[in-house]
Protein backbone atom coordinates (compact mmCIF):
# COMPACT_ATOMS: atom_id res chain seq x y z
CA UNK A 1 177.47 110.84 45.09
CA UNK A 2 176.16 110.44 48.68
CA UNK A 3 178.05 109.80 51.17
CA UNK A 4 177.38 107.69 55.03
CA UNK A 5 176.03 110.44 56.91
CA UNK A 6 173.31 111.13 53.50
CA UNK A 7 171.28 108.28 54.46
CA UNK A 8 167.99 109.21 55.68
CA UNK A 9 164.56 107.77 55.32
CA UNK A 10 163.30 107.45 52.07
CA UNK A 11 166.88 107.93 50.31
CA UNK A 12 167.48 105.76 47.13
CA UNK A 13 170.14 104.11 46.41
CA UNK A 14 172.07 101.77 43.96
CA UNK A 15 174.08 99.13 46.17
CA UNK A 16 175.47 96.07 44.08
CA UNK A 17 173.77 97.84 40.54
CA UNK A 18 170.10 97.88 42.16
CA UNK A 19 167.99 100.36 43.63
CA UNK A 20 167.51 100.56 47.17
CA UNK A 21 165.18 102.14 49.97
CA UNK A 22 166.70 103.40 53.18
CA UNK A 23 163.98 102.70 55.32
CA UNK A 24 166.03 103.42 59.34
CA UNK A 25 169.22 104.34 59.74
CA UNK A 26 170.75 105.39 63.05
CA UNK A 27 174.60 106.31 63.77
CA UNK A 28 176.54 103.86 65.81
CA UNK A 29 179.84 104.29 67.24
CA UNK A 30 181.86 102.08 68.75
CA UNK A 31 185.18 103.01 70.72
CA UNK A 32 188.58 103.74 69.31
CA UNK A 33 186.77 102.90 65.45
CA UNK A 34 184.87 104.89 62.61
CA UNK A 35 181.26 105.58 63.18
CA UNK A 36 179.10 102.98 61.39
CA UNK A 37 175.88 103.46 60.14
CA UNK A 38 173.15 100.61 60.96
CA UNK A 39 170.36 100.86 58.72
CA UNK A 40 167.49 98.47 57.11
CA UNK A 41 167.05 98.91 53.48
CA UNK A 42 164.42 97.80 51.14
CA UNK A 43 165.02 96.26 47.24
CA UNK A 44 162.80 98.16 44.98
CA UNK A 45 162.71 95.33 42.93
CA UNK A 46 162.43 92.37 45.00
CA UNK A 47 160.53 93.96 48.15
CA UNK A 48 163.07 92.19 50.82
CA UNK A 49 163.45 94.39 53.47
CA UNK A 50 167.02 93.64 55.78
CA UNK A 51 169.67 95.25 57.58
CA UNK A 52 173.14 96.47 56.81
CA UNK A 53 175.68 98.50 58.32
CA UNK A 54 177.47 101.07 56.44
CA UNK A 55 181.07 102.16 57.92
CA UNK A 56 182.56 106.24 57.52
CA UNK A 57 183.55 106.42 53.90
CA UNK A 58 181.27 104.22 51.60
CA UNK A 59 179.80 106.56 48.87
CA UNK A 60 176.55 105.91 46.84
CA UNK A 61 175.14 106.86 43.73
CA UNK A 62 171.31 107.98 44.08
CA UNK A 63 169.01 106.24 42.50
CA UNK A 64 167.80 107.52 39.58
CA UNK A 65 163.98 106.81 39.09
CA UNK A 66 161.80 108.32 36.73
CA UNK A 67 157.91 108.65 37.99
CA UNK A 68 154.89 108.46 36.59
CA UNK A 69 151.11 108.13 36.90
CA UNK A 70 149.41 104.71 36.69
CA UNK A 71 146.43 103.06 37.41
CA UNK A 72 145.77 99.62 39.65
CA UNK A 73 143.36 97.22 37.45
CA UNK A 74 142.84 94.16 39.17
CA UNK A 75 144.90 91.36 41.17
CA UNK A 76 145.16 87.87 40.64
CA UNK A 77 146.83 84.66 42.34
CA UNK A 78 149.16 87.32 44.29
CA UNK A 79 150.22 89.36 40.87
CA UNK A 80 148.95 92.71 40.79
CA UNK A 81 147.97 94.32 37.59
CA UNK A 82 148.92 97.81 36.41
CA UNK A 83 148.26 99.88 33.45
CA UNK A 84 149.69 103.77 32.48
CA UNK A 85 147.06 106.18 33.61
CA UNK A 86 145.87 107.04 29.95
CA UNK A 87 146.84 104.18 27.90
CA UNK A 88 145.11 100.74 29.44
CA UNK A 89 146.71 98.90 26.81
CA UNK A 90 150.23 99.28 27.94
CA UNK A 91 150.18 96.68 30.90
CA UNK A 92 152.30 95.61 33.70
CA UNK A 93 152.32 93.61 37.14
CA UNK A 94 154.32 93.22 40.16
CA UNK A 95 154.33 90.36 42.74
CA UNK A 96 152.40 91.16 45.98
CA UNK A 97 156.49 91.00 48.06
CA UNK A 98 157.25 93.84 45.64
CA UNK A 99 154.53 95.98 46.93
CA UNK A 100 154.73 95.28 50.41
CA UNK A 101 151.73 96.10 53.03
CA UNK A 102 150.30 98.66 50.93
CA UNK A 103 149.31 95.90 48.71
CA UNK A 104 146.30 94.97 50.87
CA UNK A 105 144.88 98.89 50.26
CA UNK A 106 145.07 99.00 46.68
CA UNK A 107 141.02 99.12 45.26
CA UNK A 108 140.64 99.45 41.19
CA UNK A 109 140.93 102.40 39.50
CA UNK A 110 143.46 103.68 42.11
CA UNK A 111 145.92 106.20 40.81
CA UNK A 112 148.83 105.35 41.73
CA UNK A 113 152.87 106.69 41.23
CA UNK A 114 154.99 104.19 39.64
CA UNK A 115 158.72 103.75 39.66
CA UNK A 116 160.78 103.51 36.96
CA UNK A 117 164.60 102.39 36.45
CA UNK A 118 166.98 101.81 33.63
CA UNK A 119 163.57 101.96 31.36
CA UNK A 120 161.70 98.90 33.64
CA UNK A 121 159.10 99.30 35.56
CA UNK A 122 159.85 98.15 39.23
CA UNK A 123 157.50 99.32 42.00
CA UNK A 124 154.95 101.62 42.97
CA UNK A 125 154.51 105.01 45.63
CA UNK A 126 151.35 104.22 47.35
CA UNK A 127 149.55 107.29 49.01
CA UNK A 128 150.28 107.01 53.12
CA UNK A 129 146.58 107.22 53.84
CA UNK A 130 143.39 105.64 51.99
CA UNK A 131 139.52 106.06 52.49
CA UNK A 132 138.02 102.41 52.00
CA UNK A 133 134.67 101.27 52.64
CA UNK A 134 134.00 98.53 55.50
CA UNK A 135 131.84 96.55 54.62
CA UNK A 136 131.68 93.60 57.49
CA UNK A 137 132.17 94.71 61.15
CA UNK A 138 130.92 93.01 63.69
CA UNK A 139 128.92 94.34 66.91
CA UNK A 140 130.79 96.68 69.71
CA UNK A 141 130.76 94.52 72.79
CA UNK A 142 131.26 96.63 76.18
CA UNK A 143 133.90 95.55 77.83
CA UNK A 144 136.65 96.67 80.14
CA UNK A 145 136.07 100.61 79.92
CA UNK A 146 139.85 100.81 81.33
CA UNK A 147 141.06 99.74 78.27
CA UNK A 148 140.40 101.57 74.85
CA UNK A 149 138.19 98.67 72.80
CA UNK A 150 138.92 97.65 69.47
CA UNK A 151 137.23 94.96 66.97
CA UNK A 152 138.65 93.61 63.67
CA UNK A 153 136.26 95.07 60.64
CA UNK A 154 137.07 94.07 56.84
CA UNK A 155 137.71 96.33 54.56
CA UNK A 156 136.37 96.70 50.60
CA UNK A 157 139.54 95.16 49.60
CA UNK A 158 139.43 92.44 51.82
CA UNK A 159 142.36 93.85 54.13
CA UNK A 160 141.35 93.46 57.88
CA UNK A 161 142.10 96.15 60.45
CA UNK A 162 141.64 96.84 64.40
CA UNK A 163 139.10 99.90 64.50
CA UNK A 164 137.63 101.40 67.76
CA UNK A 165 134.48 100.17 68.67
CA UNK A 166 131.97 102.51 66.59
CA UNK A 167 133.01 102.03 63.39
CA UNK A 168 130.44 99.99 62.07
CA UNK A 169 129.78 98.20 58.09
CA UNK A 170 128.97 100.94 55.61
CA UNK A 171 131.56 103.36 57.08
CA UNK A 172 134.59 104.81 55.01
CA UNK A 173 137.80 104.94 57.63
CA UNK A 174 141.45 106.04 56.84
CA UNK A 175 144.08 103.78 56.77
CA UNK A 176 147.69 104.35 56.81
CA UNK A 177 148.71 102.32 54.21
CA UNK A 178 152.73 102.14 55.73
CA UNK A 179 151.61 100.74 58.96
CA UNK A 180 148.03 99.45 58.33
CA UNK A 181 146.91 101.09 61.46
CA UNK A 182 143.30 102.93 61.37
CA UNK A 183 143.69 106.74 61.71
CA UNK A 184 139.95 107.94 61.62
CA UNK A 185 136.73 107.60 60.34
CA UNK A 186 135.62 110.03 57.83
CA UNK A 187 132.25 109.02 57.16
């Protein structure tokens, strides 16, 4: 059992029979009453991310998710399509709210962790950075050199991000797939 003070980023939890994310938490107190605990958490099955405050003795169970490897196939109509790593046949999808940002990285063929509970499969770990291919960027224009420049380029997957000003179509750039933010160019 976890207790208040056990919830960190990244700590899983079952609230109301379902597993949850803790993805901030931060210790409030208030004067002349218990510390409280304001964190947002995330459903692992629905996606929805919201806040909720946590007061000095409210125990949790931890999650208990089983991992395992999988592979992303193909998307369609906002459903993404997975299969287990070694057996294509044995299929499965999740709604692009499920997934969350990280949906907008995913290329086929990606390996992939996904998240099992009570025996159904519910999410999926996405690596924090991926190398993807741009493939439309348009030109650098000079500007104000106070001011660091940045253009939007598309991405292989169709995801757009703000780039500095060199990165140009044919490059491969690293993405952080939590924030969406570009992190460097690697080719």
């Amino acid at each position: 059992m976890l207790s208040h003070t056990d919830l960190k980023r990244g700590v899983q939890i079952i609230l109301d029979g379902e597993p949850y994310e803790i993805l901030e938490s931060s210790a409030m107190k208030k004067a002349q009453r218990r510390p409280v605990i304001q964190s947002r958490i995330r459903s692992l099955l629905t996606g929805n991310v919201f806040e909720r405050n946590f007061q000095q003795g409210d125990v949790f169970e931890e999650a208990d998710l089983n991992k395992f490897e999988i592979k992303f196939i193909y998307t369609n109509k906002g459903k993404f399509y997975f299969s287990e790593k070694d057996n294509p046949s044995k299929r499965f999808e999740l709604a692009k709210e499920q997934i969350g940002l990280g949906a907008e990285f995913l290329k086929p063929n990606q390996i992939l962790t996904g998240i099992l509970f009570q025996e159904k499969f519910i999410n999926v770990i996405l690596p924090i950075k991926v190398q993807l291919k741009v493939t439309e960027a348009p030109p650098g224009i000079k500007g104000d050199r106070a001011q660091g420049g940045t253009k939007t380029v598309i991405l292989e997957t169709g995801a757009k991000v703000n780039t500095p000003l060199f990165v140009e179509t044919g490059d491969i750039i690293e993405v952080n797939t939590e924030t969406g933010d570009y992190v460097r160019r690697t080719e």
